[in-house]
PDB file of N, CA and C in Angstrom:
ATOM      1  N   UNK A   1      -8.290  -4.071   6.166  1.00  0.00           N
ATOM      2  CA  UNK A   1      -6.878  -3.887   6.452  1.00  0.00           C
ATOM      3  C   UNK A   1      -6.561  -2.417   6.692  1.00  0.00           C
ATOM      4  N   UNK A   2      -7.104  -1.484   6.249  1.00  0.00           N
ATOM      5  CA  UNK A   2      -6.884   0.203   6.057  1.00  0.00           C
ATOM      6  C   UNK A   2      -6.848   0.469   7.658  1.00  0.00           C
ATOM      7  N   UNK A   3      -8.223  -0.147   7.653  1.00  0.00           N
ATOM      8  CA  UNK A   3      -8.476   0.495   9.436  1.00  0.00           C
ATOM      9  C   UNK A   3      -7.586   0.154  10.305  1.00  0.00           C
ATOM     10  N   UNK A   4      -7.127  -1.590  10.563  1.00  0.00           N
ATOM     11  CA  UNK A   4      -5.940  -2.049  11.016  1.00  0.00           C
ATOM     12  C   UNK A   4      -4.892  -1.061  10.911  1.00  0.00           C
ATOM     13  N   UNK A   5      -4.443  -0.767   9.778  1.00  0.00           N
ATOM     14  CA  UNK A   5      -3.372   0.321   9.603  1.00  0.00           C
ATOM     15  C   UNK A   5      -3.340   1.763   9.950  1.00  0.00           C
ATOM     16  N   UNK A   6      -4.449   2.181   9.938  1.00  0.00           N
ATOM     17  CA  UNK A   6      -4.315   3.469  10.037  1.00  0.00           C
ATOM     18  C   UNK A   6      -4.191   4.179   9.575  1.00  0.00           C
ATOM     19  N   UNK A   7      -4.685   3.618   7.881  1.00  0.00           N
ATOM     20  CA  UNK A   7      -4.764   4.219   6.621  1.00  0.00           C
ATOM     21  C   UNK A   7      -5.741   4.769   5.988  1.00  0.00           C
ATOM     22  N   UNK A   8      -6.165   5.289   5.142  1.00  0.00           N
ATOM     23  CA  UNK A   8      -7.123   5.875   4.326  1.00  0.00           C
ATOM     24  C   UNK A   8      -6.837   5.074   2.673  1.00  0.00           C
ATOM     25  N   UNK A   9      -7.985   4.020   2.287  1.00  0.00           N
ATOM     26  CA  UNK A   9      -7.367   4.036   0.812  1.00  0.00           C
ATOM     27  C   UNK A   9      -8.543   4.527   0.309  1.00  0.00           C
ATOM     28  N   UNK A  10      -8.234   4.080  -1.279  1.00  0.00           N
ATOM     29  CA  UNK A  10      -9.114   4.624  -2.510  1.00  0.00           C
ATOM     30  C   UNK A  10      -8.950   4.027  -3.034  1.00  0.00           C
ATOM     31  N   UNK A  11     -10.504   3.547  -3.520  1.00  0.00           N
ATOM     32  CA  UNK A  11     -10.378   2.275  -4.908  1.00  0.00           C
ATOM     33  C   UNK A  11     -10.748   1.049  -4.530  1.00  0.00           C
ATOM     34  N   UNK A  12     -10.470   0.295  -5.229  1.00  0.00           N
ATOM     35  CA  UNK A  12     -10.583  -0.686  -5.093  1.00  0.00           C
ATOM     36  C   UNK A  12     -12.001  -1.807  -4.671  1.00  0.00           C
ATOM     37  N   UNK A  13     -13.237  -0.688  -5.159  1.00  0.00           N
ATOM     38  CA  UNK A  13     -14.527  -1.726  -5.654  1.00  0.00           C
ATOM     39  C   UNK A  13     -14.598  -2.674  -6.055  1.00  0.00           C
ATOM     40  N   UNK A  14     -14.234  -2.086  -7.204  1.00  0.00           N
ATOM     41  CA  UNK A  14     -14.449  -2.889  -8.618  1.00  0.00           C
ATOM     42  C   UNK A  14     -13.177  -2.559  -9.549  1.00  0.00           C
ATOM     43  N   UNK A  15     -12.015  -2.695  -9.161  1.00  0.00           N
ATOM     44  CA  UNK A  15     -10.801  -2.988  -9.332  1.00  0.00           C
ATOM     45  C   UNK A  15     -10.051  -3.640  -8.313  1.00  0.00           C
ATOM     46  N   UNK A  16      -8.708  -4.239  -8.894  1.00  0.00           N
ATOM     47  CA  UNK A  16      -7.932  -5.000  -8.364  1.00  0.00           C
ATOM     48  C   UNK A  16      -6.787  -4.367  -7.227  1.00  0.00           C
ATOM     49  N   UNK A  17      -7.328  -2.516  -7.254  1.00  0.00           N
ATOM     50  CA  UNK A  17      -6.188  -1.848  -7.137  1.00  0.00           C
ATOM     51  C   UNK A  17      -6.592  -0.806  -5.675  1.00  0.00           C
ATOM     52  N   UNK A  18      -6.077  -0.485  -4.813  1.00  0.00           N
ATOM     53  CA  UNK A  18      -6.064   0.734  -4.139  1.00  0.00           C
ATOM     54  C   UNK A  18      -5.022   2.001  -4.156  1.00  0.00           C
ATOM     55  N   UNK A  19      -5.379   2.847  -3.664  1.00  0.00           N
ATOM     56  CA  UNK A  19      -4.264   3.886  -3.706  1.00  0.00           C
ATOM     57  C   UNK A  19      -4.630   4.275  -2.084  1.00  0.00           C
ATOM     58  N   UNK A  20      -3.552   4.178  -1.160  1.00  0.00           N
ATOM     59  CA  UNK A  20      -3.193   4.321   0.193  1.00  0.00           C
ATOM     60  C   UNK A  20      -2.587   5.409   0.312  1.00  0.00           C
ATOM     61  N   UNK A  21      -3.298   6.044   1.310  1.00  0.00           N
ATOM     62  CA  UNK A  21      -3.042   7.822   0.970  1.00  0.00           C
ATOM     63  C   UNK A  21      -1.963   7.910   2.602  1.00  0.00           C
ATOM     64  N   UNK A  22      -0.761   8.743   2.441  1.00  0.00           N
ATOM     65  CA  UNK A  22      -0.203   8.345   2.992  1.00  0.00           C
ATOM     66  C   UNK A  22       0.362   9.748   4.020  1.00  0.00           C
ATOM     67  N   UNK A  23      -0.644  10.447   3.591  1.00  0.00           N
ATOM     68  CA  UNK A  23      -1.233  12.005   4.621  1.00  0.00           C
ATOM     69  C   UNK A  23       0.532  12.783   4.575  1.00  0.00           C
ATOM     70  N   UNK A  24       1.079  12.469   3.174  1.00  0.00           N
ATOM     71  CA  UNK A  24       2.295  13.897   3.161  1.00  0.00           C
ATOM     72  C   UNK A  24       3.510  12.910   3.191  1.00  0.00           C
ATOM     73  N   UNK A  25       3.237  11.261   3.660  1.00  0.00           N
ATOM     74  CA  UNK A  25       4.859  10.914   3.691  1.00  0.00           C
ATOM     75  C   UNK A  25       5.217  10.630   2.122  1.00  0.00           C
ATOM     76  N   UNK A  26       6.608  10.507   1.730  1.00  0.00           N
ATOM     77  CA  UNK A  26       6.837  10.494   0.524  1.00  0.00           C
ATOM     78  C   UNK A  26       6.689   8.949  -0.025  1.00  0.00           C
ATOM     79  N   UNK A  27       6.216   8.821  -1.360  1.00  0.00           N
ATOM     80  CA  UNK A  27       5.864   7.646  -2.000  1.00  0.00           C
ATOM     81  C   UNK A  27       6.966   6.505  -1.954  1.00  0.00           C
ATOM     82  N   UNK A  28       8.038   7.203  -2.199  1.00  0.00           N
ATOM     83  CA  UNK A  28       9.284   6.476  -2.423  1.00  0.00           C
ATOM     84  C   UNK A  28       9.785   5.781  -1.339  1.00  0.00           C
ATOM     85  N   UNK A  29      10.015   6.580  -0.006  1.00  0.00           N
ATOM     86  CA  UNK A  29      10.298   6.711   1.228  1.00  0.00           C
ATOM     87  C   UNK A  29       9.667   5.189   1.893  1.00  0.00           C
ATOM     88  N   UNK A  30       8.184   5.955   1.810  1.00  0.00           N
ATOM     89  CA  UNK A  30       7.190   4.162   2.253  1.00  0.00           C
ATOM     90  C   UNK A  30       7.768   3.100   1.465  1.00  0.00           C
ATOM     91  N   UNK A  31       7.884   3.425  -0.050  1.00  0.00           N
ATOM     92  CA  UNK A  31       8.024   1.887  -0.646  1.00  0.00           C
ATOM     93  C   UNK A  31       9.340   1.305  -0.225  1.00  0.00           C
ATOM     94  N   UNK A  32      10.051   1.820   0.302  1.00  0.00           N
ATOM     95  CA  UNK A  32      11.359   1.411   0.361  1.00  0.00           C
ATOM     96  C   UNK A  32      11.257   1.038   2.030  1.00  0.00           C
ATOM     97  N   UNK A  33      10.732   1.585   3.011  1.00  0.00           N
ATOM     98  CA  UNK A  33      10.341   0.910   4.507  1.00  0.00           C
ATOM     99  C   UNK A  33       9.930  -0.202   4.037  1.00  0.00           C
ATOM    100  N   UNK A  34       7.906  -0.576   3.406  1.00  0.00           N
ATOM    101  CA  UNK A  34       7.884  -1.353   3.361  1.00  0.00           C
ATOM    102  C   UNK A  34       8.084  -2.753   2.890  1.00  0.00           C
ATOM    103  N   UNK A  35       9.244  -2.426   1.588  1.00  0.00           N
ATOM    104  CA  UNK A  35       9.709  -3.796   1.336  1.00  0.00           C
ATOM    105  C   UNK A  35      11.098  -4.373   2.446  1.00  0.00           C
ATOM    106  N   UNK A  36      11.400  -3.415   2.820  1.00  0.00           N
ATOM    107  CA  UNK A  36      12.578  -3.688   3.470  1.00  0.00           C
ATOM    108  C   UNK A  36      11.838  -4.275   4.850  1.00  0.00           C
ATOM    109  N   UNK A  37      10.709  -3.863   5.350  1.00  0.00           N
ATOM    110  CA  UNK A  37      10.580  -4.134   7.139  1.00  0.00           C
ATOM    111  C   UNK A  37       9.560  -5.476   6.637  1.00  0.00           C
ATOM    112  N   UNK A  38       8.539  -5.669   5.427  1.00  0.00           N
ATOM    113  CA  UNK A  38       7.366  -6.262   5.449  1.00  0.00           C
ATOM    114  C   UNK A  38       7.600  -7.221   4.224  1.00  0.00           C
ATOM    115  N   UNK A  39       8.889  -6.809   3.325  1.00  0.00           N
ATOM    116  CA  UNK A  39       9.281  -7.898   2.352  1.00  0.00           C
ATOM    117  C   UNK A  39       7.780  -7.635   1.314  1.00  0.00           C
ATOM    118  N   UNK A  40       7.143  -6.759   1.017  1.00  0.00           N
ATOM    119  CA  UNK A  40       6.038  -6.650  -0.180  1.00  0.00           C
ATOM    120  C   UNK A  40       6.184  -5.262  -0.296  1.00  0.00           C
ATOM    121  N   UNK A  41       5.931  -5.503  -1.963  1.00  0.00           N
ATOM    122  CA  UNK A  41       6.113  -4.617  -2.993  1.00  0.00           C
ATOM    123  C   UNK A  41       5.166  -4.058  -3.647  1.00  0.00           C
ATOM    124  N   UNK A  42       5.167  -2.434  -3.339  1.00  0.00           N
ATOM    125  CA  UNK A  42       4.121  -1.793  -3.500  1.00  0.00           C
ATOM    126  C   UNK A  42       4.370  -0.694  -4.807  1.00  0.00           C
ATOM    127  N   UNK A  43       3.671   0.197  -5.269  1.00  0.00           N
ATOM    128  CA  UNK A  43       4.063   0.876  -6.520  1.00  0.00           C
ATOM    129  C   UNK A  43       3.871   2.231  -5.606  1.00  0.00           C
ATOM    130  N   UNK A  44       5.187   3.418  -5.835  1.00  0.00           N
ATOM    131  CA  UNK A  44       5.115   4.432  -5.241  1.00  0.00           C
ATOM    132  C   UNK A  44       4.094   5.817  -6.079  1.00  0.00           C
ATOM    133  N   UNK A  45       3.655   5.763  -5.595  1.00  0.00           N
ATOM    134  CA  UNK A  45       2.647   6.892  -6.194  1.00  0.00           C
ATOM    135  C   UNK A  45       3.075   7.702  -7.721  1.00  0.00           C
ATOM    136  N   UNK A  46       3.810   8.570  -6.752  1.00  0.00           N
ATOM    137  CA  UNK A  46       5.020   9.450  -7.710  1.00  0.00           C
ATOM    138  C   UNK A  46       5.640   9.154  -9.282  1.00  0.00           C
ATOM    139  N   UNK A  47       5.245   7.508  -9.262  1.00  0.00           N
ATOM    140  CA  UNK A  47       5.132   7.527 -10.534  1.00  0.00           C
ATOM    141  C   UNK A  47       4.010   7.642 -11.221  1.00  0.00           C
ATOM    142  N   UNK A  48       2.776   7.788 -10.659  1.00  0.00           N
ATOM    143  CA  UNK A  48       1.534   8.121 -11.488  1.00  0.00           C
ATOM    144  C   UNK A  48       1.384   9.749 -11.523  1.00  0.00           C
ATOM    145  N   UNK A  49       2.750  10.345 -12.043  1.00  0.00           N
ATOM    146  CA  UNK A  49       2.834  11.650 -11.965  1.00  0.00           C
ATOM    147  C   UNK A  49       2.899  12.704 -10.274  1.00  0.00           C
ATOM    148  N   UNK A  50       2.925  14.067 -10.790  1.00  0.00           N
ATOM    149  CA  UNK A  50       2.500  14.649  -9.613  1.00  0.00           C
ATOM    150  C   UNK A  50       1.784  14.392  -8.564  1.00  0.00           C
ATOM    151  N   UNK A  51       0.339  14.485  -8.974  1.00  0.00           N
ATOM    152  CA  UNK A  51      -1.330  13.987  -8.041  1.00  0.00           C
ATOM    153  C   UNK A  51      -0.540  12.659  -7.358  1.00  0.00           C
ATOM    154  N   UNK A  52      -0.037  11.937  -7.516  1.00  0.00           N
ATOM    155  CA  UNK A  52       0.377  10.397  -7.122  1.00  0.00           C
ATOM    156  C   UNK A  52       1.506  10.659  -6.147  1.00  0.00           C
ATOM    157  N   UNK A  53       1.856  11.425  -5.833  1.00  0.00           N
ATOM    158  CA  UNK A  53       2.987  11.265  -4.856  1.00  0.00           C
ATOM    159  C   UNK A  53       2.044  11.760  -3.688  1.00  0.00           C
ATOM    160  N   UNK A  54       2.738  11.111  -2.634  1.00  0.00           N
ATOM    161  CA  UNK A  54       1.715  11.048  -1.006  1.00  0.00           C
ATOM    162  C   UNK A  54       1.017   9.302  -1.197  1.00  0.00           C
ATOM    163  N   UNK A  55       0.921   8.807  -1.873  1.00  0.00           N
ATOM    164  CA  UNK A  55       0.212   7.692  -2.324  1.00  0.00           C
ATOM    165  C   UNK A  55       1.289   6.674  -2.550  1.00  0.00           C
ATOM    166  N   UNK A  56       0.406   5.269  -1.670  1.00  0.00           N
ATOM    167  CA  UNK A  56       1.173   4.290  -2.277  1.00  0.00           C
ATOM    168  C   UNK A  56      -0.112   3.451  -3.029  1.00  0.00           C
ATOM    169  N   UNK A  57      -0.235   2.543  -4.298  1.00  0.00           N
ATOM    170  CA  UNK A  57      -0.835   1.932  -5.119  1.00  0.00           C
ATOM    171  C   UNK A  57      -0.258   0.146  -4.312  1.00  0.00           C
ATOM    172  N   UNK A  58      -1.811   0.038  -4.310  1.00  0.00           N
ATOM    173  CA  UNK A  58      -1.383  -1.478  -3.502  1.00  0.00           C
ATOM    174  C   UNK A  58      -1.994  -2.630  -4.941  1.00  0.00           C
ATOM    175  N   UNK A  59      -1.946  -3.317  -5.302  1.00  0.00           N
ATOM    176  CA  UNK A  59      -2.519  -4.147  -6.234  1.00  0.00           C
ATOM    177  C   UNK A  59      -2.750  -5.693  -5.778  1.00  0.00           C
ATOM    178  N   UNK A  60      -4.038  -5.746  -6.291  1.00  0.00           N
ATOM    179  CA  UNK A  60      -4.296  -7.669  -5.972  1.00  0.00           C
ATOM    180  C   UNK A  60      -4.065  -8.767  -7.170  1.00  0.00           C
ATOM    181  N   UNK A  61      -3.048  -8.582  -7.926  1.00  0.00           N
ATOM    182  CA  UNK A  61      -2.699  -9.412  -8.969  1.00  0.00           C
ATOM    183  C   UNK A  61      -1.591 -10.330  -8.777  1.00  0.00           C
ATOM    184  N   UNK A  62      -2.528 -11.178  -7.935  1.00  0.00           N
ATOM    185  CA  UNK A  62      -1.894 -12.280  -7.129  1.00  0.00           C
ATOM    186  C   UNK A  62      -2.292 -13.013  -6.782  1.00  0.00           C
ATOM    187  N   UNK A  63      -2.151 -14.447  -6.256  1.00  0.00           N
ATOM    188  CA  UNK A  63      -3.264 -15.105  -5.906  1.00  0.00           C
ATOM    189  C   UNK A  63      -3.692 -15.028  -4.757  1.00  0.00           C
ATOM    190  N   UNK A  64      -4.581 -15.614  -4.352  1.00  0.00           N
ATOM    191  CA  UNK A  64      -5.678 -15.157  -2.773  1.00  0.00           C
ATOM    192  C   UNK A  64      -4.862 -14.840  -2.153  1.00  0.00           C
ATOM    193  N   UNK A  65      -4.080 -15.857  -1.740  1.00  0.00           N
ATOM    194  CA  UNK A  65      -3.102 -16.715  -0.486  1.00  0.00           C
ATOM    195  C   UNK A  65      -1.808 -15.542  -0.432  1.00  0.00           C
ATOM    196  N   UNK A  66      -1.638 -15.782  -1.830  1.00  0.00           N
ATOM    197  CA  UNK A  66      -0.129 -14.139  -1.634  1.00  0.00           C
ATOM    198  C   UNK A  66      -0.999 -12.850  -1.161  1.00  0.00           C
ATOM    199  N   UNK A  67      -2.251 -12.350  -1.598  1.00  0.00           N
ATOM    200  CA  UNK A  67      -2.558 -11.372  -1.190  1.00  0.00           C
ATOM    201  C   UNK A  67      -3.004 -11.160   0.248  1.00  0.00           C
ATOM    202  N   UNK A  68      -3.386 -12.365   0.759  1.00  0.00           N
ATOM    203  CA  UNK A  68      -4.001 -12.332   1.944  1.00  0.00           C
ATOM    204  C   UNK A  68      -2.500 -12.037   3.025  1.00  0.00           C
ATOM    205  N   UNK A  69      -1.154 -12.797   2.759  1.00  0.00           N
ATOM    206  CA  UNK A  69       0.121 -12.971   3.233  1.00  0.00           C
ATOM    207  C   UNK A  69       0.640 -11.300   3.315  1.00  0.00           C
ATOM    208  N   UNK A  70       0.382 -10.517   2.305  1.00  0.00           N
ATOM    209  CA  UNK A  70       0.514  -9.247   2.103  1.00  0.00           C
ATOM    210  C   UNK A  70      -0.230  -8.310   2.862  1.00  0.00           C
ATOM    211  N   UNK A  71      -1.319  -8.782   2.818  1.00  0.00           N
ATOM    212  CA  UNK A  71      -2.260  -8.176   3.992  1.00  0.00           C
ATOM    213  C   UNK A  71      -1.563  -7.935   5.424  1.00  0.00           C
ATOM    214  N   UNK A  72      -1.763  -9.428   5.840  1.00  0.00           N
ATOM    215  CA  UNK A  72      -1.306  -9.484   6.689  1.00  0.00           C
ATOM    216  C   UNK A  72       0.006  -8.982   7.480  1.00  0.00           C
ATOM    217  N   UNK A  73       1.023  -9.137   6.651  1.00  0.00           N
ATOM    218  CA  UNK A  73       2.550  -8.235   6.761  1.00  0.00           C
ATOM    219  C   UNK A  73       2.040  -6.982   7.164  1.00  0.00           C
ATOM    220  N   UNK A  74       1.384  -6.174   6.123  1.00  0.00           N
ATOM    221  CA  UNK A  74       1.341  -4.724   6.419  1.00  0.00           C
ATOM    222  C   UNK A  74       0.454  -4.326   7.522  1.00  0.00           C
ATOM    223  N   UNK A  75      -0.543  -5.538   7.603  1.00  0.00           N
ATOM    224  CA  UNK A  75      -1.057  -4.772   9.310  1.00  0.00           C
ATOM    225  C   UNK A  75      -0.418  -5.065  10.436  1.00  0.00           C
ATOM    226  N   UNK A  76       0.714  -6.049  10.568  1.00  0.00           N
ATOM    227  CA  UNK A  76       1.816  -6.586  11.581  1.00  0.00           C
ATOM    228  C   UNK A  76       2.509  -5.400  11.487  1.00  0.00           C
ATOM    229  N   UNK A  77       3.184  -4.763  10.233  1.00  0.00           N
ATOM    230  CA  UNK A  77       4.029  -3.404  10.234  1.00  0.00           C
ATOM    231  C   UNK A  77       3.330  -2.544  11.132  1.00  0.00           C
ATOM    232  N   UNK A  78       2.075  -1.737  10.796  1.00  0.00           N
ATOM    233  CA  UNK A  78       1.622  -0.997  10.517  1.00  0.00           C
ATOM    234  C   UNK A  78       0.634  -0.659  12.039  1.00  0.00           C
ATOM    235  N   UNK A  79       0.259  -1.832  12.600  1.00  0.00           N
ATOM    236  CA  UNK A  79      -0.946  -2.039  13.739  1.00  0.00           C
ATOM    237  C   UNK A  79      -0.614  -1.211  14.940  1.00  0.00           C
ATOM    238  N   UNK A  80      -1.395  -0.536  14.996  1.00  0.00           N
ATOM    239  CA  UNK A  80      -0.977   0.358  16.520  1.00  0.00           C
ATOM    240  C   UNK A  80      -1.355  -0.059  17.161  1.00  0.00           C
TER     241      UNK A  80
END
């Protein structure tokens, strides 16, 4: 999905979690586009302190089908 987007993440081996690096736009800023344009809810960086802002935290604690639906949204947003 990263590449689709045009993103860079981190993480997410061997966790449930990525952090989507978002090259300077603000954490808050994205989370609030993408629930509003893509309807999914992401955690804005900025709350994992300082280091965390520029970052959005994507999480898979969901089931397949919602995550895959989420996927999908954000590379429909996102797809150049």
């Amino acid at each position: 999905m990263s590449q689709d987007c045009g993103f860079e993440v981190h993480g997410g081996d061997n966790a449930p979690y990525v952090f989507m690096d978002l090259k300077g736009a603000s954490s808050w800023d994205m989370f609030s586009k993408i629930l509003s344009e893509a309807q999914v809810v992401t955690i804005p960086g900025a709350g994992f302190g300082p280091g965390g802002e520029g970052f959005l935290r994507l999480s898979a604690f969901a089931s397949r089908e919602n995550c895959e639906e989420a996927a999908a949204r954000l590379v429909k947003m996102f797809k150049k």
